[in-house]
C-alpha atoms as a PDB file:
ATOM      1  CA  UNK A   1      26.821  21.439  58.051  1.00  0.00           C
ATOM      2  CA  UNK A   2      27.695  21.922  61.900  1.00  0.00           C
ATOM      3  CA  UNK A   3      28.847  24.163  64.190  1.00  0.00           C
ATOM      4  CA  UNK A   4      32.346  23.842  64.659  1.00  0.00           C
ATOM      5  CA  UNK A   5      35.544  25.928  65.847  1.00  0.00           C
ATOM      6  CA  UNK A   6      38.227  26.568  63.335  1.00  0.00           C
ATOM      7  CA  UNK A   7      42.021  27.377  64.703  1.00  0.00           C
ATOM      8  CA  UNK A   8      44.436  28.743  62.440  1.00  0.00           C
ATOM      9  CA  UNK A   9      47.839  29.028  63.250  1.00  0.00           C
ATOM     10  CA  UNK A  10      50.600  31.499  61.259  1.00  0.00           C
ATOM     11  CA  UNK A  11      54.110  32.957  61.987  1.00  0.00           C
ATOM     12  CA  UNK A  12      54.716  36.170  61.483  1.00  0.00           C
ATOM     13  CA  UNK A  13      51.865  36.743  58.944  1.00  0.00           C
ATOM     14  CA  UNK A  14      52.303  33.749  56.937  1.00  0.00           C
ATOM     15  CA  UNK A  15      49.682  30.564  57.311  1.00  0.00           C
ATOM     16  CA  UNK A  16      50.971  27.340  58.745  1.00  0.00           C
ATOM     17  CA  UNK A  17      47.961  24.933  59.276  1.00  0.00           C
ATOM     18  CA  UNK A  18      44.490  25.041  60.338  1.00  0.00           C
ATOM     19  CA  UNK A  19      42.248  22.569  62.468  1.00  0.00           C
ATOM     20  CA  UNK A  20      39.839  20.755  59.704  1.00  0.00           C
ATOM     21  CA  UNK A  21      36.350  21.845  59.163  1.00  0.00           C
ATOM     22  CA  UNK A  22      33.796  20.298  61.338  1.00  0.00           C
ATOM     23  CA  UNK A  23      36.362  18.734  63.202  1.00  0.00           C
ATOM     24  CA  UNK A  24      36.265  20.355  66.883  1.00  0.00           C
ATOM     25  CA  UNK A  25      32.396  20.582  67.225  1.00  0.00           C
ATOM     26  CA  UNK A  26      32.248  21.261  70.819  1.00  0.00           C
ATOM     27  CA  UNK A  27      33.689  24.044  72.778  1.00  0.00           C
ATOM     28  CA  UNK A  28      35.212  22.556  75.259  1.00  0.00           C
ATOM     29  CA  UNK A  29      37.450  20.384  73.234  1.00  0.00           C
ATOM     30  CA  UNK A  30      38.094  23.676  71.032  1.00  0.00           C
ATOM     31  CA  UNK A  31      38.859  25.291  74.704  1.00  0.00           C
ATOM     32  CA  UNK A  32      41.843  22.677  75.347  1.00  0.00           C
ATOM     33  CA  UNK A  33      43.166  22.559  71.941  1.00  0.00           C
ATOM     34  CA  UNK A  34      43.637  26.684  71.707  1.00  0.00           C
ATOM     35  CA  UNK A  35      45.389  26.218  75.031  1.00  0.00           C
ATOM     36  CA  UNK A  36      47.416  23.689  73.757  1.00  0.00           C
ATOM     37  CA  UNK A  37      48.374  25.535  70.462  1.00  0.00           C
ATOM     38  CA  UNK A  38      49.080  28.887  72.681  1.00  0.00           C
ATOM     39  CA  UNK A  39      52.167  26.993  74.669  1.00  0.00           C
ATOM     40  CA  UNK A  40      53.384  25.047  71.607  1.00  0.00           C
ATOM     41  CA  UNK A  41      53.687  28.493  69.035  1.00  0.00           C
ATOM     42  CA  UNK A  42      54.126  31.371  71.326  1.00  0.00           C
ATOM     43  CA  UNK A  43      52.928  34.734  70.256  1.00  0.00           C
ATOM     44  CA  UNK A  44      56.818  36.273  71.809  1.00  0.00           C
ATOM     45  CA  UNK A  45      58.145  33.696  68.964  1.00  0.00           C
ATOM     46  CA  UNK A  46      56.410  35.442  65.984  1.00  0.00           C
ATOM     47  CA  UNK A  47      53.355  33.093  66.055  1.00  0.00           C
ATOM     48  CA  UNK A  48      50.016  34.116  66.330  1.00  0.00           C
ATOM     49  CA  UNK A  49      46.923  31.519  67.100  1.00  0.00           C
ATOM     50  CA  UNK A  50      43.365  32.527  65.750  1.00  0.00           C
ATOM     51  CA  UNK A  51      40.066  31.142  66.710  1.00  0.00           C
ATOM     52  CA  UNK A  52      36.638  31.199  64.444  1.00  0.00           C
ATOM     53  CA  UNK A  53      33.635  29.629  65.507  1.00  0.00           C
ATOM     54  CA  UNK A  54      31.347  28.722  63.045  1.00  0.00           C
ATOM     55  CA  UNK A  55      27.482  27.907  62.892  1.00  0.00           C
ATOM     56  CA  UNK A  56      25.173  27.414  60.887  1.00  0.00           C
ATOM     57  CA  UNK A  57      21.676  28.337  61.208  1.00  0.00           C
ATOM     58  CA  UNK A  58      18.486  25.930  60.090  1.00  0.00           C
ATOM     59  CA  UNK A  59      15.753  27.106  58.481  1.00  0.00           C
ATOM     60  CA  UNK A  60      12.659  26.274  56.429  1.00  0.00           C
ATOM     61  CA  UNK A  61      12.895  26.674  52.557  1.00  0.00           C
ATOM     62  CA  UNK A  62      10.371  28.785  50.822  1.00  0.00           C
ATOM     63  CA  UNK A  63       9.273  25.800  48.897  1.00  0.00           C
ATOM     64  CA  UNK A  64       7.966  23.616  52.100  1.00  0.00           C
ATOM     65  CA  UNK A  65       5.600  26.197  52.816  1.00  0.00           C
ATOM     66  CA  UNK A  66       4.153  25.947  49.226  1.00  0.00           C
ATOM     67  CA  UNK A  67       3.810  22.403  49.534  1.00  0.00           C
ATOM     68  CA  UNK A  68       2.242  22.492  53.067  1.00  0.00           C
ATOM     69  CA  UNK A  69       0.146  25.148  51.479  1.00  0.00           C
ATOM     70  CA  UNK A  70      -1.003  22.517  48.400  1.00  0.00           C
ATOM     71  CA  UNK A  71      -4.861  21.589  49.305  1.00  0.00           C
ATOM     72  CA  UNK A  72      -5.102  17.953  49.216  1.00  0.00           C
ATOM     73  CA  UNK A  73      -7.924  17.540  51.015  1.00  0.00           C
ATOM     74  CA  UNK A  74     -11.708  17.984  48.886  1.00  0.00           C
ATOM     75  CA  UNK A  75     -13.641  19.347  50.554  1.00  0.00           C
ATOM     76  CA  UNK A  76     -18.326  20.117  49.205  1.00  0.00           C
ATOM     77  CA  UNK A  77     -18.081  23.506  48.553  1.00  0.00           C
ATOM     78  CA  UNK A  78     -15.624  22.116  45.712  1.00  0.00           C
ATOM     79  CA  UNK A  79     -17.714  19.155  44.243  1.00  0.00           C
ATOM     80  CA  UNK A  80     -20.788  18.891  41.815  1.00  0.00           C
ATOM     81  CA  UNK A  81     -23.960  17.856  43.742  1.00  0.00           C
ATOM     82  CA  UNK A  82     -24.198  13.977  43.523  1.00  0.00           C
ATOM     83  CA  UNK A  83     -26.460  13.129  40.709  1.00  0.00           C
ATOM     84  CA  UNK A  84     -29.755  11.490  41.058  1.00  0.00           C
ATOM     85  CA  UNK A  85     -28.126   8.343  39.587  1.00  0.00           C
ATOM     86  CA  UNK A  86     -24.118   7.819  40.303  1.00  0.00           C
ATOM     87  CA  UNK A  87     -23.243   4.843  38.696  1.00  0.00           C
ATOM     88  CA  UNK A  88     -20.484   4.337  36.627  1.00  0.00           C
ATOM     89  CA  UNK A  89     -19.251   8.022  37.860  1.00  0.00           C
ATOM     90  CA  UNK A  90     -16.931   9.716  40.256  1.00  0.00           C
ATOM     91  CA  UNK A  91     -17.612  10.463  43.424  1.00  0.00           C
ATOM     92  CA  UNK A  92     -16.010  12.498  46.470  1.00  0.00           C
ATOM     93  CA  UNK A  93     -15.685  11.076  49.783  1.00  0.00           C
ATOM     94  CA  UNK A  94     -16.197  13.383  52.814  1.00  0.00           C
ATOM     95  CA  UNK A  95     -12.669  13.735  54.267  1.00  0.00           C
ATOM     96  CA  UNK A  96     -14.064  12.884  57.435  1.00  0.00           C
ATOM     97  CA  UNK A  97     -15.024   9.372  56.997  1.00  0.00           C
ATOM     98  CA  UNK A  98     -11.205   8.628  56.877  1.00  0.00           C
ATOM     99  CA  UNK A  99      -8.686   8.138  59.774  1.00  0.00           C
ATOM    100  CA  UNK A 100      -6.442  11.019  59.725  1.00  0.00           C
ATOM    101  CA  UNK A 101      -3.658   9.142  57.148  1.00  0.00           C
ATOM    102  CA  UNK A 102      -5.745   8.526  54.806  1.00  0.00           C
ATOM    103  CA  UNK A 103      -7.550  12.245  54.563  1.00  0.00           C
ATOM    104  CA  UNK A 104      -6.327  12.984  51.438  1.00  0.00           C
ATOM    105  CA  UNK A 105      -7.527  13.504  47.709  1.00  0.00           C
ATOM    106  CA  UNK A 106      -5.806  10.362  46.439  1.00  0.00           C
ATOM    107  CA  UNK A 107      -8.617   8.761  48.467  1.00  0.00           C
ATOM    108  CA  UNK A 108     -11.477  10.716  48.351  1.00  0.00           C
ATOM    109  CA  UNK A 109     -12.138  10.606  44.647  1.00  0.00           C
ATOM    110  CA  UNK A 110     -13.252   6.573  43.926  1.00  0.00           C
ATOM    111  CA  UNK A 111     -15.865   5.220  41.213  1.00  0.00           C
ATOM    112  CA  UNK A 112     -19.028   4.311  42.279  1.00  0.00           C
ATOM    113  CA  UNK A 113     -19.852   0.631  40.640  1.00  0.00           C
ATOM    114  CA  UNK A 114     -22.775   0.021  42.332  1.00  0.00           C
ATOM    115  CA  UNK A 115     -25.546  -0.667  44.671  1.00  0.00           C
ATOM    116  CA  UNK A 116     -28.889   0.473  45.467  1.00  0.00           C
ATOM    117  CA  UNK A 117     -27.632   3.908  47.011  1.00  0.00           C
ATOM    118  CA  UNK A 118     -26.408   4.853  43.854  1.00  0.00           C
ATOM    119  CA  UNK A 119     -29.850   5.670  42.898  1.00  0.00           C
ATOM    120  CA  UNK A 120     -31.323   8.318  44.861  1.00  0.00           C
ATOM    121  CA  UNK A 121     -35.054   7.042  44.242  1.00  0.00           C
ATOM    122  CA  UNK A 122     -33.855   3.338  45.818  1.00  0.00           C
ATOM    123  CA  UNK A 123     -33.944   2.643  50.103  1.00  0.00           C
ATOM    124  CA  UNK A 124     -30.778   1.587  50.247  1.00  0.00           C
ATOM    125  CA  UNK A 125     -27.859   3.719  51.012  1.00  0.00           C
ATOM    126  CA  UNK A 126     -24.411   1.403  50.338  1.00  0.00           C
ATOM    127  CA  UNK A 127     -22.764   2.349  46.825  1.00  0.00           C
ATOM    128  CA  UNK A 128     -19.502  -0.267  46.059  1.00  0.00           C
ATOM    129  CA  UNK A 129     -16.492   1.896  45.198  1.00  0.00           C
ATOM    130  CA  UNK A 130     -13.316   1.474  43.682  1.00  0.00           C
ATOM    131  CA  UNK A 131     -10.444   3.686  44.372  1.00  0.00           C
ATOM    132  CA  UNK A 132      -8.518   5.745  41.444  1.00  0.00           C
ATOM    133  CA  UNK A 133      -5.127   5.311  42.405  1.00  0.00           C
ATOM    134  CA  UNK A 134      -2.954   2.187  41.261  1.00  0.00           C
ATOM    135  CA  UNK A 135      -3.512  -0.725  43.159  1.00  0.00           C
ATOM    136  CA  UNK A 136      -7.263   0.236  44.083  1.00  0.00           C
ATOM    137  CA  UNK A 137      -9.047  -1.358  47.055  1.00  0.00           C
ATOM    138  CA  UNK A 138     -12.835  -2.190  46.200  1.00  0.00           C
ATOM    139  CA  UNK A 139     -15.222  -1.590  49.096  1.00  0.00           C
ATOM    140  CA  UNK A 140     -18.572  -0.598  50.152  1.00  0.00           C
ATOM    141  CA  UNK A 141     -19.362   3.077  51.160  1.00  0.00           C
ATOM    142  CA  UNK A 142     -22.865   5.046  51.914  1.00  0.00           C
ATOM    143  CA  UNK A 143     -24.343   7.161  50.022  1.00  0.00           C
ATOM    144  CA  UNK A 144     -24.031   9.499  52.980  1.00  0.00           C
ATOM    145  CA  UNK A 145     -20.536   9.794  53.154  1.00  0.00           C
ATOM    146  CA  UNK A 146     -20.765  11.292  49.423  1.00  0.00           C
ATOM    147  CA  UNK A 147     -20.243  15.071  49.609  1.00  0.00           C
ATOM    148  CA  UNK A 148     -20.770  15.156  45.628  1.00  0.00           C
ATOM    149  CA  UNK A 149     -18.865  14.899  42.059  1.00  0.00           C
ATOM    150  CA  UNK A 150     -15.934  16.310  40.957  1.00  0.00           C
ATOM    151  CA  UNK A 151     -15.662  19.220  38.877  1.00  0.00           C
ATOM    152  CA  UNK A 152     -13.210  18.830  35.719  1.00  0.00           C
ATOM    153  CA  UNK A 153     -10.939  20.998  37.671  1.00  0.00           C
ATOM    154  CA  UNK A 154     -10.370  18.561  40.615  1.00  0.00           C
ATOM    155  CA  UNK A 155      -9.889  15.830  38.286  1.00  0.00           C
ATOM    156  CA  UNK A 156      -6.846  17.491  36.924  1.00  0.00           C
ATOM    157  CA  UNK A 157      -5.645  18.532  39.402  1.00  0.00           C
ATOM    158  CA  UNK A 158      -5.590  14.912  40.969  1.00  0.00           C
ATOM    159  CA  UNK A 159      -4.136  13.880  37.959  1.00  0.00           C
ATOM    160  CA  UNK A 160      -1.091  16.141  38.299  1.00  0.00           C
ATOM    161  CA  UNK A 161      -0.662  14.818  41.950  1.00  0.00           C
ATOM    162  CA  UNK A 162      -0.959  11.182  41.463  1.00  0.00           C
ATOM    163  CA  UNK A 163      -1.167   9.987  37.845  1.00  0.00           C
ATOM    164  CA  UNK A 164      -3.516   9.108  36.173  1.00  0.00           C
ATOM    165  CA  UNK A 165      -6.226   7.114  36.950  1.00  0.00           C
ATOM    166  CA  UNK A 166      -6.027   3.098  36.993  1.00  0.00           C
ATOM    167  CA  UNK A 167      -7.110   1.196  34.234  1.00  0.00           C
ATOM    168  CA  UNK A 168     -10.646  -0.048  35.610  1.00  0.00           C
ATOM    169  CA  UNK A 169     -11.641   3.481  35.949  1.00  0.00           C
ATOM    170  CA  UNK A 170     -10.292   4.673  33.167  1.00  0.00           C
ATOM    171  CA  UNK A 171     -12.551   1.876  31.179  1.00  0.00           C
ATOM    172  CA  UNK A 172     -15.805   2.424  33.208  1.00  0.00           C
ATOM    173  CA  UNK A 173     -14.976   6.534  32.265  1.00  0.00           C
ATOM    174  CA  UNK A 174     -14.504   5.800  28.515  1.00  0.00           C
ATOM    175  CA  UNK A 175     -18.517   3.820  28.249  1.00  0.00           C
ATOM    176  CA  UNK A 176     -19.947   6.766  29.559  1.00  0.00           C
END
């Protein structure tokens, strides 16, 4: 809706006709048709010529606050530890490691498949991830950028965001 001017027009008490909604949205143009309408029905005739302005007023619904409010970012104090050995399990991601589009849960949670930082008692620190969502991207990570597991909790609730998990996770989750 839009701010607009609405002129009715009525002799002597009765309704004749009325500009259309949304119709004259500036004032100026509202300005020269009232002037126009005040020669054409004069008020000494019996007619009368009224002017409403209308606005309307934007504002935020309740409801975008609740979803700006919705955490989607994980963040350690949530998470498990990491496990002395994480293969084969899910991981969280420090929101940190990701450019600013891509901080979000959807992203954070992956499953580690491999490499020697998945064991803690190895040198190496690169773990090979796969991501949870549908159409996953496989790629390496360190063990580093691991800020722990996720509790049952945070696996729900990622379900109830994005679905469940794709089927290569779900199949490494069901050998464990």
């Amino acid at each position: 809706m839009v701010d607009y001017t609405k002129i009715t027009v009525s002799k002597d008490g009765k309704y004749l006709f009325a500009t259309e909604q949304g119709h004259l949205t500036y004032p100026w143009e509202a300005k020269v048709i009232y002037k126009l309408l005040k020669e054409k029905f004069p008020e000494n005739e019996g007619y009368k010529v009224d002017v409403m302005m209308w606005e309307s007023r934007g504002y935020e619904p309740d409801w975008v606050k609740e979803v700006q409010n919705m955490k989607t970012i994980i963040d350690k104090s949530e998470c498990k530890p990491l496990s002395d050995n994480i293969e084969g399990k899910l991981v969280v991601i420090k929101p940190d490691f990701f450019k600013p589009e891509f901080r979000d849960a959807k992203y954070q949670i992956v499953l580690a498949t491999g490499g020697f930082g998945c064991d803690a008692d190895k040198f190496g620190t690169a773990v090979f991830v796969t991501e949870c969502c549908e159409d996953p991207e496989e790629y390496r990570q360190e063990r580093y950028n691991l800020i722990g597991e996720p509790t049952k909790e945070m696996i729900e609730k990622w379900k109830s965001l994005y679905g469940e998990f794709n089927e290569k996770v779900q199949k490494a989750l069901e050998v464990q």
